[in-house]
Every structure is written in structure tokens, then in C-alpha cells.
PDB file of N, CA and C in Angstrom:
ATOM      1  N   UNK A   1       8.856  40.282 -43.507  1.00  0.00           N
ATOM      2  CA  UNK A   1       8.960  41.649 -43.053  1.00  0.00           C
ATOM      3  C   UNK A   1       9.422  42.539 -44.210  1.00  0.00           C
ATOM      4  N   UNK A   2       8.966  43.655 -43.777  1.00  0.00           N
ATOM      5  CA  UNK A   2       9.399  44.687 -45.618  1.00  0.00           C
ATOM      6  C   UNK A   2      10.596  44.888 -44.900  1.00  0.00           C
ATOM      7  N   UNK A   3      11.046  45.236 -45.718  1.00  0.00           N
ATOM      8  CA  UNK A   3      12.543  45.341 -46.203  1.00  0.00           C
ATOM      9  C   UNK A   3      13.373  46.869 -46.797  1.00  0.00           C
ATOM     10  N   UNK A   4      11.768  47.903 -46.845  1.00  0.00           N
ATOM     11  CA  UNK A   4      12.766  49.321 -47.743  1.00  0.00           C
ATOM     12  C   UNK A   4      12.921  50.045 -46.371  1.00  0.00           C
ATOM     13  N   UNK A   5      13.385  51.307 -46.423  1.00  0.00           N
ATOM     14  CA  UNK A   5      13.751  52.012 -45.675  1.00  0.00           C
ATOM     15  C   UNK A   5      12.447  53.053 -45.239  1.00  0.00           C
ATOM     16  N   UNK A   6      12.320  53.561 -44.192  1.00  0.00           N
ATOM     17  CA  UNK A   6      10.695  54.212 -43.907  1.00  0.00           C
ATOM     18  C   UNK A   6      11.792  55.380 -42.554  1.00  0.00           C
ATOM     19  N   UNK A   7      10.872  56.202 -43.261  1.00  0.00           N
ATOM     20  CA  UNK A   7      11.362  57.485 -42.091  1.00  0.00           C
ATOM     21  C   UNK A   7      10.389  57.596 -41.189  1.00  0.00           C
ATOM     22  N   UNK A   8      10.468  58.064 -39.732  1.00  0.00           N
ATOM     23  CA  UNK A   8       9.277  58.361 -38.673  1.00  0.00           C
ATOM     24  C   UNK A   8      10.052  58.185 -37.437  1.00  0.00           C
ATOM     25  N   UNK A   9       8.986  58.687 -36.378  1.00  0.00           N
ATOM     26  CA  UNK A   9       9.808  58.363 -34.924  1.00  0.00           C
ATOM     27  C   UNK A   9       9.873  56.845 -34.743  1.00  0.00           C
ATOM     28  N   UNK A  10      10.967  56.983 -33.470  1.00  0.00           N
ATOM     29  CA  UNK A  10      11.157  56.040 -33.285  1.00  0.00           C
ATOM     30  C   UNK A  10       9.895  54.929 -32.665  1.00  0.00           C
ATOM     31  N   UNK A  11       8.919  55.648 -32.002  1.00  0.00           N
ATOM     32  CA  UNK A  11       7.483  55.112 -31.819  1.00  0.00           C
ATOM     33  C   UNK A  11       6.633  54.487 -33.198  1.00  0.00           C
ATOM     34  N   UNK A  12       6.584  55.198 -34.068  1.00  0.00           N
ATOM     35  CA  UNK A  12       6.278  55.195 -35.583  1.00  0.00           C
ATOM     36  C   UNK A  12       6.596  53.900 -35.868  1.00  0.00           C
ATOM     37  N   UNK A  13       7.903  53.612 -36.095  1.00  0.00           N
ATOM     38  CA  UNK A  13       8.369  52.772 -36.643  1.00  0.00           C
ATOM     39  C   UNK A  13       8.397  50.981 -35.897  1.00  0.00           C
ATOM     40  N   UNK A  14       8.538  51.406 -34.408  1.00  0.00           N
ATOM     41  CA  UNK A  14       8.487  50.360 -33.210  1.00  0.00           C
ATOM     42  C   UNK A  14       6.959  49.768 -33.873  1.00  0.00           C
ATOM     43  N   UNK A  15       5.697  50.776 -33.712  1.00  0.00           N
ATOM     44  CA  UNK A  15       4.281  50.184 -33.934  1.00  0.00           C
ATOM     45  C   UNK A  15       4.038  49.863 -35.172  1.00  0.00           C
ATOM     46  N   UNK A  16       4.424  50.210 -36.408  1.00  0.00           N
ATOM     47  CA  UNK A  16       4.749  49.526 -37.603  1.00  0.00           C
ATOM     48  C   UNK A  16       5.090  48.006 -37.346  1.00  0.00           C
ATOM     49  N   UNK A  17       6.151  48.196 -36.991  1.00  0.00           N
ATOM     50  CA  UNK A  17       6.839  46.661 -37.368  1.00  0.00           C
ATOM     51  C   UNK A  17       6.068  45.636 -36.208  1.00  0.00           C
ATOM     52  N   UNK A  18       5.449  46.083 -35.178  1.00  0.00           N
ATOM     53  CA  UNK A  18       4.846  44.986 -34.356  1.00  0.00           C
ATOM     54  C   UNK A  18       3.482  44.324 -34.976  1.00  0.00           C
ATOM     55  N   UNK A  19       3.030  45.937 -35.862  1.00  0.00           N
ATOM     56  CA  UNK A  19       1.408  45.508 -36.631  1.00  0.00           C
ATOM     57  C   UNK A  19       2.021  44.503 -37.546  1.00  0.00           C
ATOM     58  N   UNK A  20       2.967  44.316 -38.171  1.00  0.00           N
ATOM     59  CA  UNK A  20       3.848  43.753 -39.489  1.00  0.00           C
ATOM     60  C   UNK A  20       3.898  41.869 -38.874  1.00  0.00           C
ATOM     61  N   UNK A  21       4.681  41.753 -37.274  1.00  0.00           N
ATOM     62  CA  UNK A  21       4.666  41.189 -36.797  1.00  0.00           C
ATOM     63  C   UNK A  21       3.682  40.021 -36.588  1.00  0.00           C
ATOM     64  N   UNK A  22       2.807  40.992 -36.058  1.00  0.00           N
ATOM     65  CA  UNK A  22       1.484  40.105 -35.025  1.00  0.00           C
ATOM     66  C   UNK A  22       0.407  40.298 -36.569  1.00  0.00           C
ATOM     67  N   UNK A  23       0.758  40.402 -37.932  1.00  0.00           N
ATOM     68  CA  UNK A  23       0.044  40.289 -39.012  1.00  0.00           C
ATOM     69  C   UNK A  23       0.796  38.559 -39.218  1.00  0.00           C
ATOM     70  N   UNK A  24       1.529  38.372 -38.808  1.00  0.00           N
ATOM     71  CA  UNK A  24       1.817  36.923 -39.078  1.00  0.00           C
ATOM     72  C   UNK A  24       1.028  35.448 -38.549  1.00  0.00           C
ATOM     73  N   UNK A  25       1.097  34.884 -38.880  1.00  0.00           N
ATOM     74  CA  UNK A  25       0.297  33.478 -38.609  1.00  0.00           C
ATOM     75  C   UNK A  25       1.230  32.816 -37.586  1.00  0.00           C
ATOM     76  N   UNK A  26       0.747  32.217 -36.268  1.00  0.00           N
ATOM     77  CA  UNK A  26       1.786  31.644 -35.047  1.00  0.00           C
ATOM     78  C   UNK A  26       2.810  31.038 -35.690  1.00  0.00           C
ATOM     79  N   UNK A  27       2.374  30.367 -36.733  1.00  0.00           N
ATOM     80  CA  UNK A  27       3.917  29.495 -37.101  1.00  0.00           C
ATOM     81  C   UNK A  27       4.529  30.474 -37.673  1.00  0.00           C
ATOM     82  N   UNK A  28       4.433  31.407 -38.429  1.00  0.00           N
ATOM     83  CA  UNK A  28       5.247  32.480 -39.315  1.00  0.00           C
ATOM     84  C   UNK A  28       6.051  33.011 -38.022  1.00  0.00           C
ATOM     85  N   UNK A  29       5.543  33.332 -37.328  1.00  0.00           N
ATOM     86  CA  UNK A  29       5.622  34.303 -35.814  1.00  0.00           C
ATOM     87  C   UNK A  29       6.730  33.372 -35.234  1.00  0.00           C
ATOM     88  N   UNK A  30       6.732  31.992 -35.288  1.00  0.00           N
ATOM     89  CA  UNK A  30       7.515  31.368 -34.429  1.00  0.00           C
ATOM     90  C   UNK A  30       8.723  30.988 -35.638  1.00  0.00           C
ATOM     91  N   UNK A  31       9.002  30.614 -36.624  1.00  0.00           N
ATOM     92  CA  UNK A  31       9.900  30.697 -37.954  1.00  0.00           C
ATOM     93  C   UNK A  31      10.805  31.797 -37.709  1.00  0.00           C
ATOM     94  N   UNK A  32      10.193  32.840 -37.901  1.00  0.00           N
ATOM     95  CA  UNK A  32      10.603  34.640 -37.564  1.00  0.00           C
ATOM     96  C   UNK A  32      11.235  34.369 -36.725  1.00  0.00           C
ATOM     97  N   UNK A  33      11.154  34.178 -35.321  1.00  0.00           N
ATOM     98  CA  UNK A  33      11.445  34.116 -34.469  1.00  0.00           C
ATOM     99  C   UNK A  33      12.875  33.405 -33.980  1.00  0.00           C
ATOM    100  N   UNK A  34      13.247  31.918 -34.271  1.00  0.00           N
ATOM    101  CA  UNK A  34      14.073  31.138 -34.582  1.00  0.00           C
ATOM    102  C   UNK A  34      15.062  31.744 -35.861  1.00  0.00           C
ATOM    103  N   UNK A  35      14.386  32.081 -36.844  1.00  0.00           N
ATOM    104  CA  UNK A  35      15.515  32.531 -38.266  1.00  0.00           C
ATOM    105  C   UNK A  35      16.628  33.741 -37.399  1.00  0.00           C
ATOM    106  N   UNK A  36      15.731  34.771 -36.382  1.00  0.00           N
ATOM    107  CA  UNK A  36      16.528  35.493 -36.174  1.00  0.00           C
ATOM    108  C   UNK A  36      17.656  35.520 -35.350  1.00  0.00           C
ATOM    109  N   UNK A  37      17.720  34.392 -34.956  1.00  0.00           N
ATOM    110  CA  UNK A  37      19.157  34.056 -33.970  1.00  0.00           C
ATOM    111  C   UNK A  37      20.194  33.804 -35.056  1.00  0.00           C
ATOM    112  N   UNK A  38      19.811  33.676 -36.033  1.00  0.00           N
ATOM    113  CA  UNK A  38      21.005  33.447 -37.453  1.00  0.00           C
ATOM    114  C   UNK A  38      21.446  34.511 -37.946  1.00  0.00           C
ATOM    115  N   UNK A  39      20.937  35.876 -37.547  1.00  0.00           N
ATOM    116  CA  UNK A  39      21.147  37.064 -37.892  1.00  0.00           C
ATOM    117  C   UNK A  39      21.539  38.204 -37.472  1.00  0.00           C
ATOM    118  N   UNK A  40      21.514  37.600 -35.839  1.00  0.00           N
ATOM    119  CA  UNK A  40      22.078  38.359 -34.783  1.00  0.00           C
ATOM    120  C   UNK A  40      23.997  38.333 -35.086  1.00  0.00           C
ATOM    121  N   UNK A  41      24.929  38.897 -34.873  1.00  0.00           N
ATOM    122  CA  UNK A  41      26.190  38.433 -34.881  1.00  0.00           C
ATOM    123  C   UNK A  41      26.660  39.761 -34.099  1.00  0.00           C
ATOM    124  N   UNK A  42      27.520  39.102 -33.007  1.00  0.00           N
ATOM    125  CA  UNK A  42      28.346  40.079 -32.244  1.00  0.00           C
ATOM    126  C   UNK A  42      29.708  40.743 -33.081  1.00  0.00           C
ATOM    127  N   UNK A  43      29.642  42.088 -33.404  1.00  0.00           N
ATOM    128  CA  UNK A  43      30.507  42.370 -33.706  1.00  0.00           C
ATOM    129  C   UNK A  43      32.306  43.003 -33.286  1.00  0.00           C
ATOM    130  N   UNK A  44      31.894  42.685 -32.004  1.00  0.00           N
ATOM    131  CA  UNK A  44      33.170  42.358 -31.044  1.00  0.00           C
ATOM    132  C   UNK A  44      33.038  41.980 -29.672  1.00  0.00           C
ATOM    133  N   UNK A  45      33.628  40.426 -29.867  1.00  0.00           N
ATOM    134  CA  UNK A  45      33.113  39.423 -28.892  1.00  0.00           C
ATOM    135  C   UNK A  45      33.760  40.269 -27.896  1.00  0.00           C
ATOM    136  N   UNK A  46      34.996  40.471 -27.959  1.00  0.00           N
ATOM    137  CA  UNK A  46      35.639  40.901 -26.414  1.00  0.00           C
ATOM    138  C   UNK A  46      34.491  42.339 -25.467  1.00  0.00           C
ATOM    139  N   UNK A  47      33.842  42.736 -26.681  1.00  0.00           N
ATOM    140  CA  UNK A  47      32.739  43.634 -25.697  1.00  0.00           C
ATOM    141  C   UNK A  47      32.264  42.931 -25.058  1.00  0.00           C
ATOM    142  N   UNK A  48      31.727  42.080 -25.430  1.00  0.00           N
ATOM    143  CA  UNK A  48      30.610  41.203 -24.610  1.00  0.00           C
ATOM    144  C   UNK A  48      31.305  40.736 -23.826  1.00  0.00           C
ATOM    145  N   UNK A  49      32.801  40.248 -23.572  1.00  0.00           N
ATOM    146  CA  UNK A  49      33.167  39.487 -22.223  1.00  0.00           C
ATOM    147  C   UNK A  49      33.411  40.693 -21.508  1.00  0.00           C
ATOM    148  N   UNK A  50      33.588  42.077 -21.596  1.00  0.00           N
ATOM    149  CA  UNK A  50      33.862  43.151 -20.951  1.00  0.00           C
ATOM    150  C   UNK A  50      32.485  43.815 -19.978  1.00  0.00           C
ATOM    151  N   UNK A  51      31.275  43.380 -20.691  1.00  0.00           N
ATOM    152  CA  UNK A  51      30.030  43.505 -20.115  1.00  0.00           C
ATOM    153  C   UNK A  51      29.653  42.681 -19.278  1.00  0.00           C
ATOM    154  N   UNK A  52      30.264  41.234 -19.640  1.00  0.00           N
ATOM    155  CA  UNK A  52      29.876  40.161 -18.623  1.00  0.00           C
ATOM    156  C   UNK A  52      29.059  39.331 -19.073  1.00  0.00           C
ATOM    157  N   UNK A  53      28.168  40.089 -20.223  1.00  0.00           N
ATOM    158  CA  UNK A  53      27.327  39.112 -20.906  1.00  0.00           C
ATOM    159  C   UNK A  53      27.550  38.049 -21.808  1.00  0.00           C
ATOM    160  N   UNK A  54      26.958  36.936 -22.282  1.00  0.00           N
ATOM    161  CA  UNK A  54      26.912  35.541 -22.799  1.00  0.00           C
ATOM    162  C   UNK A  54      26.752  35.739 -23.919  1.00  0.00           C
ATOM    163  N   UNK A  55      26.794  35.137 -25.084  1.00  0.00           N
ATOM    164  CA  UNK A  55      26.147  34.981 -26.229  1.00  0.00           C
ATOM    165  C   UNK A  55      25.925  33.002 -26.247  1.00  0.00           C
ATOM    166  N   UNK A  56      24.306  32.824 -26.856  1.00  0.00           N
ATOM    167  CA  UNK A  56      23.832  31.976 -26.999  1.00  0.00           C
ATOM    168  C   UNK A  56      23.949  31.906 -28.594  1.00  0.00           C
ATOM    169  N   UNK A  57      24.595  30.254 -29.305  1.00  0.00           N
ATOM    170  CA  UNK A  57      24.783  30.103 -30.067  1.00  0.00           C
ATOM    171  C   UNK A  57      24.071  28.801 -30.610  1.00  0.00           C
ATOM    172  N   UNK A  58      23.721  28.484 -31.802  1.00  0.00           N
ATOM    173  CA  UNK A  58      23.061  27.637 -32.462  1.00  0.00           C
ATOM    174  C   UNK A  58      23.521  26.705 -32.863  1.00  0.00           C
ATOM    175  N   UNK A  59      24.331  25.585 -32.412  1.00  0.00           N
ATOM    176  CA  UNK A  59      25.172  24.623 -33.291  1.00  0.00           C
ATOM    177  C   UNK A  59      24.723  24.154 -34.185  1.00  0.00           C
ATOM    178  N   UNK A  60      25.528  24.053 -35.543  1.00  0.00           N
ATOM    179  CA  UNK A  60      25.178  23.253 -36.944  1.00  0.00           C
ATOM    180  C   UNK A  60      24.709  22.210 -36.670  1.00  0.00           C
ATOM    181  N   UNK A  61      25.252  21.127 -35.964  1.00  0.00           N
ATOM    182  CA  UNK A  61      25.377  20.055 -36.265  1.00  0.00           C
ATOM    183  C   UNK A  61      24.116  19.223 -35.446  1.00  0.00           C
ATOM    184  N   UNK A  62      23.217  20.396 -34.465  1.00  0.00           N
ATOM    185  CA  UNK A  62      22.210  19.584 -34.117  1.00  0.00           C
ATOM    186  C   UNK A  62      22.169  19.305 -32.390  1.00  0.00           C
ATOM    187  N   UNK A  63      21.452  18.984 -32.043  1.00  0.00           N
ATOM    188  CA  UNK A  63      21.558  19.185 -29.956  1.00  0.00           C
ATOM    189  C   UNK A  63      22.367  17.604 -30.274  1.00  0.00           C
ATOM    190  N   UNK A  64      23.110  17.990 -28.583  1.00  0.00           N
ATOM    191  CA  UNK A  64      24.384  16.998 -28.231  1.00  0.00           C
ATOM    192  C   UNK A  64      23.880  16.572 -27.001  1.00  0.00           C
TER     193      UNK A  64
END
């Protein structure tokens, strides 16, 4: 995915990055996909227990 900064609406930019997207090959698409749970990070857990919502996490060490 590019990486510089691009000005436009918020529509603009949504249909950009999906053409960017679905320009990928299924496995790229599914890579993408997986990498980005490594990149997500809550930046204050106690929000999230205040919302009610979960966070799903990736263990290092492999399924148990």
C-alpha cells in the first residue's frame, strides 16, 4: 500500500485505497489482511472495557 500522504474527500480517498486493495493478488489480499492485526493497538484499554467491547489478540507463541 503507498504510504505518502494524498489530500481529497473522504470518498476520494476510501475508493483509492480499495482500487490499491483489490489491485492485489488473493494471497497479497489475504497477507494484508492478517499483517494488519499487528498494527491495530488500543490506545486505552480501559475505553474499550467502558464500551463493552473485546479486543482480539494474536499470541506469539502459536494456537494452544
Amino acid at each position: 500500500m503507498d504510504k505518502r500522504i494524498r489530500y481529497g474527500t473522504k470518498e476520494e480517498l476510501n475508493a483509492q485505497r480499495e482500487r490499491s486493495f483489490l489491485a492485489l493478488a488473493p494471497l497479497e489480499r489475504l497477507l494484508w489482511f492478517l499483517a494488519s492485526f499487528d498494527r491495530r493497538h488500543a490506545t486505552d484499554p480501559s475505553a474499550v472495557e467502558k464500551k463493552g467491547n473485546f479486543i482480539l489478540q494474536k499470541r506469539r507463541d502459536g494456537v494452544r
